[in-house]
Every structure is written in C-alpha cells, then in structure tokens.
PDB file of N, CA and C in Angstrom:
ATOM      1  N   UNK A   1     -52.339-103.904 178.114  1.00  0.00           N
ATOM      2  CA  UNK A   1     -52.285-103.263 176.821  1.00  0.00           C
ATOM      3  C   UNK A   1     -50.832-102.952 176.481  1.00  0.00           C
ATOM      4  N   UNK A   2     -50.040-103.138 175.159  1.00  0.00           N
ATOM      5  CA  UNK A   2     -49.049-102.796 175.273  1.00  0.00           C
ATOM      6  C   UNK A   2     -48.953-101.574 173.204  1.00  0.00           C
ATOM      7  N   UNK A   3     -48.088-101.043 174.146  1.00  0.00           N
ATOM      8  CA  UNK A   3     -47.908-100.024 173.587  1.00  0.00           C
ATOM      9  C   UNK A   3     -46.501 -99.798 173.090  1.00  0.00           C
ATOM     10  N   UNK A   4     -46.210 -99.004 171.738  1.00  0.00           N
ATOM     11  CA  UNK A   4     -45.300 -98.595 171.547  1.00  0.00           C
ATOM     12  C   UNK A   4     -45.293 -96.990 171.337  1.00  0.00           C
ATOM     13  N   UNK A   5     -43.983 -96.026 171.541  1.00  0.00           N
ATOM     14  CA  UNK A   5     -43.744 -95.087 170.895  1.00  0.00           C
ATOM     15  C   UNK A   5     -43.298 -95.178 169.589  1.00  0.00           C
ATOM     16  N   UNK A   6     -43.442 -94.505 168.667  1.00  0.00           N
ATOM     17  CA  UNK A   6     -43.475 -94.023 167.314  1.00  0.00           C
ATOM     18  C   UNK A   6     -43.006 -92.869 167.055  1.00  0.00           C
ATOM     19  N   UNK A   7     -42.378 -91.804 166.929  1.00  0.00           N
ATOM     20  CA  UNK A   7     -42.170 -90.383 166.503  1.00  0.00           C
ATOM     21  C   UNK A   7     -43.347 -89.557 167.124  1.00  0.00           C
ATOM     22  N   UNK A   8     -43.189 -89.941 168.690  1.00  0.00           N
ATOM     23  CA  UNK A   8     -43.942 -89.015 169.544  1.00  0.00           C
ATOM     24  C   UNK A   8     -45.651 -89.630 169.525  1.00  0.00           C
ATOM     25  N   UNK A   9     -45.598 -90.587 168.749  1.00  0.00           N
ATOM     26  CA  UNK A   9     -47.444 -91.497 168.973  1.00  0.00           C
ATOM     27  C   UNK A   9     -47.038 -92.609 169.158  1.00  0.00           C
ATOM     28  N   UNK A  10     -48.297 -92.956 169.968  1.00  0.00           N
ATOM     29  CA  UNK A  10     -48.454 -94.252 170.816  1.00  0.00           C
ATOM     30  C   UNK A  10     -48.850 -95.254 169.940  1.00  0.00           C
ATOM     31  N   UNK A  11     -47.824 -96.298 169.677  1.00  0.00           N
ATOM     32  CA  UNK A  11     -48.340 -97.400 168.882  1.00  0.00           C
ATOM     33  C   UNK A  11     -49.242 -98.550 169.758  1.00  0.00           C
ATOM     34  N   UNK A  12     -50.540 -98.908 169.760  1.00  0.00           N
ATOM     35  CA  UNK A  12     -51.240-100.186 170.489  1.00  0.00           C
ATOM     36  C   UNK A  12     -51.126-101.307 169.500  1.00  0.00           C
ATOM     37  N   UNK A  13     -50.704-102.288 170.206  1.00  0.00           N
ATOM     38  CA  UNK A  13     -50.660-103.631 169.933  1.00  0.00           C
ATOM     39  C   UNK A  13     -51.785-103.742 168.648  1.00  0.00           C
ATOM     40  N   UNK A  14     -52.848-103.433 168.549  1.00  0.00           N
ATOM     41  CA  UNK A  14     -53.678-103.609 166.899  1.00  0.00           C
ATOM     42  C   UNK A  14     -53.101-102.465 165.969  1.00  0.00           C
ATOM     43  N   UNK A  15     -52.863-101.619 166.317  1.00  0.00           N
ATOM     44  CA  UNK A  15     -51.872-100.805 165.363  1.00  0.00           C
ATOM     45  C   UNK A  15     -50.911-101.169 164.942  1.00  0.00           C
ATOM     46  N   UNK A  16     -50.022-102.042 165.453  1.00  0.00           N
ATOM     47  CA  UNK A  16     -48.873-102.664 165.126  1.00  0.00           C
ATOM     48  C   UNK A  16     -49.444-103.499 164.315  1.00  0.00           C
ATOM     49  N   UNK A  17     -50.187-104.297 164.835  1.00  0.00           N
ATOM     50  CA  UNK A  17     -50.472-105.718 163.688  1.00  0.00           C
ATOM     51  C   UNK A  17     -51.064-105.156 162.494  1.00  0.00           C
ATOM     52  N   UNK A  18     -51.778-103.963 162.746  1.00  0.00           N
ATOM     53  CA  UNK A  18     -52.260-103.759 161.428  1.00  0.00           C
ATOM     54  C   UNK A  18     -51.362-103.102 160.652  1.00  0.00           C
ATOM     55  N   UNK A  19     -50.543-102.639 160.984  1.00  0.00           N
ATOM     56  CA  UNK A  19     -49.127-101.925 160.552  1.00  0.00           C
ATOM     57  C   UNK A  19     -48.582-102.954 159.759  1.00  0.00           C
ATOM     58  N   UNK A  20     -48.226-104.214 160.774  1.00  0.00           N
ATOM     59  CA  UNK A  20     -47.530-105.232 160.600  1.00  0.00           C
ATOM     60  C   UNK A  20     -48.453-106.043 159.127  1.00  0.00           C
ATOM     61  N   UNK A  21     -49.253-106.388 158.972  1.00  0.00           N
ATOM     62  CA  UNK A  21     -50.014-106.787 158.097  1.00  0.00           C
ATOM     63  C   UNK A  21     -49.998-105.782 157.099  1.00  0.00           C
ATOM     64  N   UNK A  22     -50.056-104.830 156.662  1.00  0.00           N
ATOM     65  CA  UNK A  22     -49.811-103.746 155.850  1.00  0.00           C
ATOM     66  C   UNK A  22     -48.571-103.747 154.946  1.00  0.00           C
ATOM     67  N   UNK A  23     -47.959-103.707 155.582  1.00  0.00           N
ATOM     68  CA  UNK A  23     -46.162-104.612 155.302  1.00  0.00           C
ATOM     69  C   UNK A  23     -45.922-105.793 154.645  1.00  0.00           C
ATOM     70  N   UNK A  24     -46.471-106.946 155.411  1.00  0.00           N
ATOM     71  CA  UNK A  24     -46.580-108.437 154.759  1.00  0.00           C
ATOM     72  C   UNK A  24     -47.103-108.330 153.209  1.00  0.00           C
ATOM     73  N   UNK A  25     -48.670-107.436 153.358  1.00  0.00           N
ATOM     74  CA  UNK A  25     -49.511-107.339 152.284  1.00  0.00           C
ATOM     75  C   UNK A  25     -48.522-106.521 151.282  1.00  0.00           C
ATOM     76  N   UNK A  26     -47.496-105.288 151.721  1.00  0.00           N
ATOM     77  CA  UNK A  26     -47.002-104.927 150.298  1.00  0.00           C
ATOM     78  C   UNK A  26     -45.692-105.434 150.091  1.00  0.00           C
ATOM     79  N   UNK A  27     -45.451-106.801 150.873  1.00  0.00           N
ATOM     80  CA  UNK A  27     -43.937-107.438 150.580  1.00  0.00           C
ATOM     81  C   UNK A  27     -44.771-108.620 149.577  1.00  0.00           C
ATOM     82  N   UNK A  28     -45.714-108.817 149.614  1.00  0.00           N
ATOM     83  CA  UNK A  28     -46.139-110.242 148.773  1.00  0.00           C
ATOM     84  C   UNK A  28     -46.470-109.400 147.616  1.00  0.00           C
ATOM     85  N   UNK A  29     -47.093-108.174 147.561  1.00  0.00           N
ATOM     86  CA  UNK A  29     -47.460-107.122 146.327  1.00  0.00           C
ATOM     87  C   UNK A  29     -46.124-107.498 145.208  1.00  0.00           C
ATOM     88  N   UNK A  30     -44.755-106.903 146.075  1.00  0.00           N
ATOM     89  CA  UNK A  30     -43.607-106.482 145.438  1.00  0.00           C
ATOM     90  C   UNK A  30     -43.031-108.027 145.480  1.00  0.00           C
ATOM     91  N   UNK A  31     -43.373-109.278 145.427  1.00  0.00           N
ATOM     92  CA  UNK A  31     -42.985-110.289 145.355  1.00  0.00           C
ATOM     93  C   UNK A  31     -43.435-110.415 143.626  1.00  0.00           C
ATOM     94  N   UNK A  32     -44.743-110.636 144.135  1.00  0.00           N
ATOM     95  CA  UNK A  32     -45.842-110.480 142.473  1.00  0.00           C
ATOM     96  C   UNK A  32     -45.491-109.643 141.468  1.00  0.00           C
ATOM     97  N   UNK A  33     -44.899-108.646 142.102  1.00  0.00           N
ATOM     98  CA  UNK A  33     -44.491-107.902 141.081  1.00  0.00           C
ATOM     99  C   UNK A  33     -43.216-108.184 140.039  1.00  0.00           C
ATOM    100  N   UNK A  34     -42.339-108.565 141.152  1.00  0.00           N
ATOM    101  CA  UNK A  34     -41.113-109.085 140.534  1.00  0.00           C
ATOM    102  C   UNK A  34     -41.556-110.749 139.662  1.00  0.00           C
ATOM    103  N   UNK A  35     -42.738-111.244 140.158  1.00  0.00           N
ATOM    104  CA  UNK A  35     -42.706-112.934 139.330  1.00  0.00           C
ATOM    105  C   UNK A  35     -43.612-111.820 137.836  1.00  0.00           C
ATOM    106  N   UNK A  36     -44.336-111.343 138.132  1.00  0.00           N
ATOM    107  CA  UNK A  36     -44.785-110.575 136.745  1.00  0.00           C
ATOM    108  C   UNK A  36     -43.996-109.701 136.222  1.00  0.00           C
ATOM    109  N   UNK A  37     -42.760-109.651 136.699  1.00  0.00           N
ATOM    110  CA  UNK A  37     -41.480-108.991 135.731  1.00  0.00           C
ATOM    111  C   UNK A  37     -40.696-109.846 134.755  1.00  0.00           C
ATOM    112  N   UNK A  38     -40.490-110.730 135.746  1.00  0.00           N
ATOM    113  CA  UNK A  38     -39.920-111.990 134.840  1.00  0.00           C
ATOM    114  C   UNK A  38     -40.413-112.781 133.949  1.00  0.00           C
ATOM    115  N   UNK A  39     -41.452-112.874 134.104  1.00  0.00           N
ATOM    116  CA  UNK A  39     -42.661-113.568 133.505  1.00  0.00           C
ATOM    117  C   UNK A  39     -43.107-112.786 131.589  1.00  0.00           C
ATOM    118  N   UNK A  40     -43.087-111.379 131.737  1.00  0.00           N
ATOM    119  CA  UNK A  40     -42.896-110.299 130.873  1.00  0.00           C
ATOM    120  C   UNK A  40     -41.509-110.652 130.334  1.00  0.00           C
ATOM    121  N   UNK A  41     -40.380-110.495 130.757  1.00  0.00           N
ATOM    122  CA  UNK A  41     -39.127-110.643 130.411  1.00  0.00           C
ATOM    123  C   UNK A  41     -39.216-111.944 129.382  1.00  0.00           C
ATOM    124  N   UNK A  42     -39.654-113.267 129.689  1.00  0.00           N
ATOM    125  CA  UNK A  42     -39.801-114.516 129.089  1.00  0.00           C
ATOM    126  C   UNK A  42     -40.613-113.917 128.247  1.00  0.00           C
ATOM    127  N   UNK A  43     -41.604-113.840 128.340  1.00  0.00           N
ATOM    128  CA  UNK A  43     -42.764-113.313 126.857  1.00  0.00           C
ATOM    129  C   UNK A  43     -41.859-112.392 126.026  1.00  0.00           C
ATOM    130  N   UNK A  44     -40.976-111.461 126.216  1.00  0.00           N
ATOM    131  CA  UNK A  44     -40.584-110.386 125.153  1.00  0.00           C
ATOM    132  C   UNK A  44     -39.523-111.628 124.305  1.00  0.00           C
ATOM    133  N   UNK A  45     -38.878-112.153 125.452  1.00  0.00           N
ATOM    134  CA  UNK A  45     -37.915-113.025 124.595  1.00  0.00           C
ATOM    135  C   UNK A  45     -38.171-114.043 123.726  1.00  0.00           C
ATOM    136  N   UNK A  46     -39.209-114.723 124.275  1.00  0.00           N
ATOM    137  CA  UNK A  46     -39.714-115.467 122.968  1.00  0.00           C
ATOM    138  C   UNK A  46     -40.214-114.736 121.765  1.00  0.00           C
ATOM    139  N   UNK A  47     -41.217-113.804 121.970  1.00  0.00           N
ATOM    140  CA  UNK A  47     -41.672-112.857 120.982  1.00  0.00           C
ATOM    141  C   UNK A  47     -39.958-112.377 119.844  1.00  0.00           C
ATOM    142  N   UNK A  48     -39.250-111.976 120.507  1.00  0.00           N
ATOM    143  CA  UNK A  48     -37.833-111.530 119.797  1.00  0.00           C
ATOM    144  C   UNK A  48     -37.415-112.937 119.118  1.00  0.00           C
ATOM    145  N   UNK A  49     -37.558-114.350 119.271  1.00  0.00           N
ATOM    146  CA  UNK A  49     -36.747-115.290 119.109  1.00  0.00           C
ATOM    147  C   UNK A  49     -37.997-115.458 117.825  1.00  0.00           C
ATOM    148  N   UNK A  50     -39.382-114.997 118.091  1.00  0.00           N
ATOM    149  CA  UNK A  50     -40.653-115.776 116.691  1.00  0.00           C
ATOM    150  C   UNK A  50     -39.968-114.542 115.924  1.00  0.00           C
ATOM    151  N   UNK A  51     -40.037-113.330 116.200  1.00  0.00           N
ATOM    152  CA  UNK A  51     -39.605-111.843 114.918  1.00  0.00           C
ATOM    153  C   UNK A  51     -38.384-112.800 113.951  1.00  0.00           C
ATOM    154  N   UNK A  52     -37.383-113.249 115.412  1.00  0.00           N
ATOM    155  CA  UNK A  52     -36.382-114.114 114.011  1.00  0.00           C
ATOM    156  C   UNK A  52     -36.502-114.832 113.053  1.00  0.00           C
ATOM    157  N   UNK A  53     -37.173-115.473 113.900  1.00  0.00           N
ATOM    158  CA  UNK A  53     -38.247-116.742 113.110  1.00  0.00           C
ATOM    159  C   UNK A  53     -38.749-116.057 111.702  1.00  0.00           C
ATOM    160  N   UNK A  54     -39.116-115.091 111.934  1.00  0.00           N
ATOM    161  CA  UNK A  54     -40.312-114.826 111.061  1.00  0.00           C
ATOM    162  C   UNK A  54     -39.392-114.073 109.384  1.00  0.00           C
ATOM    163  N   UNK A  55     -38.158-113.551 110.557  1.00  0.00           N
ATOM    164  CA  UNK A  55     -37.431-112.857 109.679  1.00  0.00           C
ATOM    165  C   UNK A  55     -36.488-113.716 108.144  1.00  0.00           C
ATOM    166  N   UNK A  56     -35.809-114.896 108.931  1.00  0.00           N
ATOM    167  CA  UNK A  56     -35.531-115.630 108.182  1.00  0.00           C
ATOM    168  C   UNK A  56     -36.334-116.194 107.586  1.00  0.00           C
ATOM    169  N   UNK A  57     -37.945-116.569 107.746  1.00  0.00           N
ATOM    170  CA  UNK A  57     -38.680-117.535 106.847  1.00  0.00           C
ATOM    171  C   UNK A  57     -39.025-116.301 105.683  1.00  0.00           C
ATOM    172  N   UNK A  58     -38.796-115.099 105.827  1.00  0.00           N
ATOM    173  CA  UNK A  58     -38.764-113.893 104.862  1.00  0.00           C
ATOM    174  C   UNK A  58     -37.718-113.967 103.864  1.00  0.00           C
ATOM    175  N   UNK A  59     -36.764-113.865 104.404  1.00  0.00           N
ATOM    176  CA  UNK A  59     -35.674-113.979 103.541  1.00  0.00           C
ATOM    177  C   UNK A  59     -35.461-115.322 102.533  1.00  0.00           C
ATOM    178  N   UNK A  60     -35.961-116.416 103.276  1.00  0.00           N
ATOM    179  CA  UNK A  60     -36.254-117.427 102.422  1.00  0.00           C
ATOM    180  C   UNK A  60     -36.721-117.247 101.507  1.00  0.00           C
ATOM    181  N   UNK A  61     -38.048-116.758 101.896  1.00  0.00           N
ATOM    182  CA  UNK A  61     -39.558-116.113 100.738  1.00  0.00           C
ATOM    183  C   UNK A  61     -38.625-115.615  99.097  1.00  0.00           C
ATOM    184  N   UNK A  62     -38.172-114.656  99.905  1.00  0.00           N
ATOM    185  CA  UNK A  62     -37.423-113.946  98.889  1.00  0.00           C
ATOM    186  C   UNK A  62     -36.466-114.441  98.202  1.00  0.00           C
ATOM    187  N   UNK A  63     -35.822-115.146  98.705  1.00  0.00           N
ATOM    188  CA  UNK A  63     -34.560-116.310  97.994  1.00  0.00           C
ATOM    189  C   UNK A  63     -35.754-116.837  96.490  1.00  0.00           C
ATOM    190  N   UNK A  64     -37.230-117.834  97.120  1.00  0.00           N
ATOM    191  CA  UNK A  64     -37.565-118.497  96.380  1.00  0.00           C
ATOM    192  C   UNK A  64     -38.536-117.617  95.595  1.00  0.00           C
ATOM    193  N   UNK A  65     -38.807-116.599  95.774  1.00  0.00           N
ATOM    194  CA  UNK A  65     -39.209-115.184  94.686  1.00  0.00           C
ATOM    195  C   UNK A  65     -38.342-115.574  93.541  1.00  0.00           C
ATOM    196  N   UNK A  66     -37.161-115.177  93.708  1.00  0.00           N
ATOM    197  CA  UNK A  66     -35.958-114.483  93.025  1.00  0.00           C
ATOM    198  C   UNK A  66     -35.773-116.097  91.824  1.00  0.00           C
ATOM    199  N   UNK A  67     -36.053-117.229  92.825  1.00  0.00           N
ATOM    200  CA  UNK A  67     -35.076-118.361  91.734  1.00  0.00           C
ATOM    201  C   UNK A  67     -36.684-118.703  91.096  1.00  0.00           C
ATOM    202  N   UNK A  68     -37.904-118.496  91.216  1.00  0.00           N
ATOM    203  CA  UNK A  68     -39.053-118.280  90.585  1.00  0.00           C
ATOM    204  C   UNK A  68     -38.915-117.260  89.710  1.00  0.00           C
ATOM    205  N   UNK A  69     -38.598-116.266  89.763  1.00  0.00           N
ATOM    206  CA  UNK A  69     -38.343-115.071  88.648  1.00  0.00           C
ATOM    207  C   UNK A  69     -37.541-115.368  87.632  1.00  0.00           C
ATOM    208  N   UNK A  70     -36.189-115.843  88.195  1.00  0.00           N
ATOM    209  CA  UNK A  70     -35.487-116.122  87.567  1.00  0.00           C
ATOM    210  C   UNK A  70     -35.773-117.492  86.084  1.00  0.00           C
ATOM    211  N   UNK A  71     -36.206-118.509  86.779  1.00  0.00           N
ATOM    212  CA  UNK A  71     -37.181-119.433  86.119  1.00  0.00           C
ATOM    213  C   UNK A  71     -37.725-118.741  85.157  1.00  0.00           C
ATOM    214  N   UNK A  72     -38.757-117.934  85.168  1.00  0.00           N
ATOM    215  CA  UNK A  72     -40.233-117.484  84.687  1.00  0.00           C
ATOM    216  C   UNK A  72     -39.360-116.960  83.759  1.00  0.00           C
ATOM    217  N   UNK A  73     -38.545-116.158  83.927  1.00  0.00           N
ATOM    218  CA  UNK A  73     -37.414-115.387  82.798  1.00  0.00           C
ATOM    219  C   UNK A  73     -36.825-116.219  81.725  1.00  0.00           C
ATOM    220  N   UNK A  74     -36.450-117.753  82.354  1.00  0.00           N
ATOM    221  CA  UNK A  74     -35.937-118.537  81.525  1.00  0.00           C
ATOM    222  C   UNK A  74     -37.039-119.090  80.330  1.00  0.00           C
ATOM    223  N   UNK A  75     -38.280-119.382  80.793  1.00  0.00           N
ATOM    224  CA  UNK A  75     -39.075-120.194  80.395  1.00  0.00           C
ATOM    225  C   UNK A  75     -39.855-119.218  79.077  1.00  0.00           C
ATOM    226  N   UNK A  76     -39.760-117.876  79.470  1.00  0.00           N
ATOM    227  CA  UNK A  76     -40.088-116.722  78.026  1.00  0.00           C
ATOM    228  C   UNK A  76     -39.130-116.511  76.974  1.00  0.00           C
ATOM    229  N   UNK A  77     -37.854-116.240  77.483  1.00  0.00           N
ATOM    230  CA  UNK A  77     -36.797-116.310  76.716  1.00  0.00           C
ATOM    231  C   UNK A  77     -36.977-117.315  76.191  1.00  0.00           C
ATOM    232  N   UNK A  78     -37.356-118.843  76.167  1.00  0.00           N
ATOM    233  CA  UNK A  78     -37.064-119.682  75.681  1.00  0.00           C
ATOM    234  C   UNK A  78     -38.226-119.881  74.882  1.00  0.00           C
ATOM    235  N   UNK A  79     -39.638-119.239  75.302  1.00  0.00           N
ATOM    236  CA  UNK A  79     -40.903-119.457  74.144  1.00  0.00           C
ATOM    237  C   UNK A  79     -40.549-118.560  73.290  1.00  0.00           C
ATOM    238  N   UNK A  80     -39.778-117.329  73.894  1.00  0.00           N
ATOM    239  CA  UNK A  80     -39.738-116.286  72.582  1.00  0.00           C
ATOM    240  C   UNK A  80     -39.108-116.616  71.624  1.00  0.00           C
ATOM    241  N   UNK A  81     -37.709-117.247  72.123  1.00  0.00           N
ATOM    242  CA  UNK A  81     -36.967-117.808  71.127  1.00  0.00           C
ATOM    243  C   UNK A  81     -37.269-119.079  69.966  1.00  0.00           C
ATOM    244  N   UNK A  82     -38.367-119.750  70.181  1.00  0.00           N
ATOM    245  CA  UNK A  82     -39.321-120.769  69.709  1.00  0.00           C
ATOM    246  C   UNK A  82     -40.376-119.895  68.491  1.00  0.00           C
ATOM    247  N   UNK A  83     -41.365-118.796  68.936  1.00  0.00           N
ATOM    248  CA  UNK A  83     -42.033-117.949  68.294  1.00  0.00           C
ATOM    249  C   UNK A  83     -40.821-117.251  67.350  1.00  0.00           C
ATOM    250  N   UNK A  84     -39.623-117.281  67.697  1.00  0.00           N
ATOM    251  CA  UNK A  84     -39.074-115.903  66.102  1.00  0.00           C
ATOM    252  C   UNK A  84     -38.368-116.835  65.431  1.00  0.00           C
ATOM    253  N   UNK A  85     -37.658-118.417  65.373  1.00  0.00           N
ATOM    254  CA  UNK A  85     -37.250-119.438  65.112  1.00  0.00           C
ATOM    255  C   UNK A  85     -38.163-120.132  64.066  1.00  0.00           C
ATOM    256  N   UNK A  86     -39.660-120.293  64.512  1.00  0.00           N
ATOM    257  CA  UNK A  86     -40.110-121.004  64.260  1.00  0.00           C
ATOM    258  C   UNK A  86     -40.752-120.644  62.461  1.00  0.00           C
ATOM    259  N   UNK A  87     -41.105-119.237  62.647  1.00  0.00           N
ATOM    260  CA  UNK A  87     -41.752-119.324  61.305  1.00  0.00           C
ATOM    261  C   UNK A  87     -40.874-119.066  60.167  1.00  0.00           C
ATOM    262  N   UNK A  88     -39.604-118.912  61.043  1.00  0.00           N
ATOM    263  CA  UNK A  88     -37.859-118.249  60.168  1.00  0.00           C
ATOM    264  C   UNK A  88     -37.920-120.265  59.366  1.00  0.00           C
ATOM    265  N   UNK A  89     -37.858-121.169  59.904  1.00  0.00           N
ATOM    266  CA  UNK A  89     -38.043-122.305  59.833  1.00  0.00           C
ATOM    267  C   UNK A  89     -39.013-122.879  58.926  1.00  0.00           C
ATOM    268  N   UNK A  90     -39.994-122.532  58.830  1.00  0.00           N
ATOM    269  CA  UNK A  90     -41.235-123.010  58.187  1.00  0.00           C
ATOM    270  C   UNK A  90     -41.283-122.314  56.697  1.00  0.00           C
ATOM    271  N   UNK A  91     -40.359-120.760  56.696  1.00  0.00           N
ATOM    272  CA  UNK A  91     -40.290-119.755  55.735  1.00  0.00           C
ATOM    273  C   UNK A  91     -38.836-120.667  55.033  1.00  0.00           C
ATOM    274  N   UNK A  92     -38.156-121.374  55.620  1.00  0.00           N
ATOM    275  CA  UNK A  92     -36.893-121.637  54.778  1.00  0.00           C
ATOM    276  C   UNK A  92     -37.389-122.985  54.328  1.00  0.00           C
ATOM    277  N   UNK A  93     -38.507-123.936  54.612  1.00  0.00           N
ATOM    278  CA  UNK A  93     -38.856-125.676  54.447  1.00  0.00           C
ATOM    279  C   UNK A  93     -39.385-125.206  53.099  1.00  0.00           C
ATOM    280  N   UNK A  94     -40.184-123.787  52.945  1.00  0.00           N
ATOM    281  CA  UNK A  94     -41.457-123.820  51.727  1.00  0.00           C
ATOM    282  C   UNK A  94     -40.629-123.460  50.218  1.00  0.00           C
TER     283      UNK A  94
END
C-alpha cells in the first residue's frame, strides 16, 4: 500500500488518483472554458462588425430619404407652378 503525507493526513494511493483525476477533470473544465471565451470573443466581434453593417446601410437609407424628398419637393413645385401658370394662360388666350 503506498501512502502519502499531506498536512498531517495520510494520502493512499486511490486518494491520490482520485485527487489526481479531480485535477485533470478541472484542467480540461478551465481548458473549455477558455475555448468558450474565445469563441464568445469571435461572436461579439462579428456581431460589432453586422451593428456596422447595419449602421452604414442606415445612413444610406437616409442619404436616399433626403434625395427622395428632395425630388418629391421638386416635382410639386413644379405641378404648382403648372396649376397658377396655367389658367393665368388660358385667361390671357380668351
């Protein structure tokens, strides 16, 4: 039988291994842990790289808002100007 001391207790050879196995089991834990750190790390960063994504296809949005508005602005101004023209026109033919 072999034995160790410990801080005044007797370690037996299945105490050790189960000791020893205890150890292994929370070095592969904290292995996993660290590949599911990194693993998280990659997910936030892509997630940050789609927000960009998402941010500029916004700002686009808004670019083609603005030259749509702008349009829509042109295209009234230009019926309005047709409607107060037109009967000024028809009033000067008669």
């Amino acid at each position: 039988m072999i034995s160790v001391m410990l801080g005044g207790n007797m370690l037996t050879k299945e105490l050790m291994e189960d000791l020893l196995q205890a150890i292994i089991g929370m070095a592969d834990e904290v292995k996993d842990l660290q590949t599911s750190g990194i693993h998280l790390d990659e997910l936030v960063a892509d997630i940050e790289v789609r927000m960009n994504d998402v941010g500029l296809d916004l700002n686009g949005l808004q670019q083609n808002i603005r030259k749509i508005d702008q349009n829509i602005n042109l295209v009234v101004e230009e019926l309005l100007k047709r409607r107060v023209t037109k009967p000024i026109i028809q009033r000067t033919a008669n």
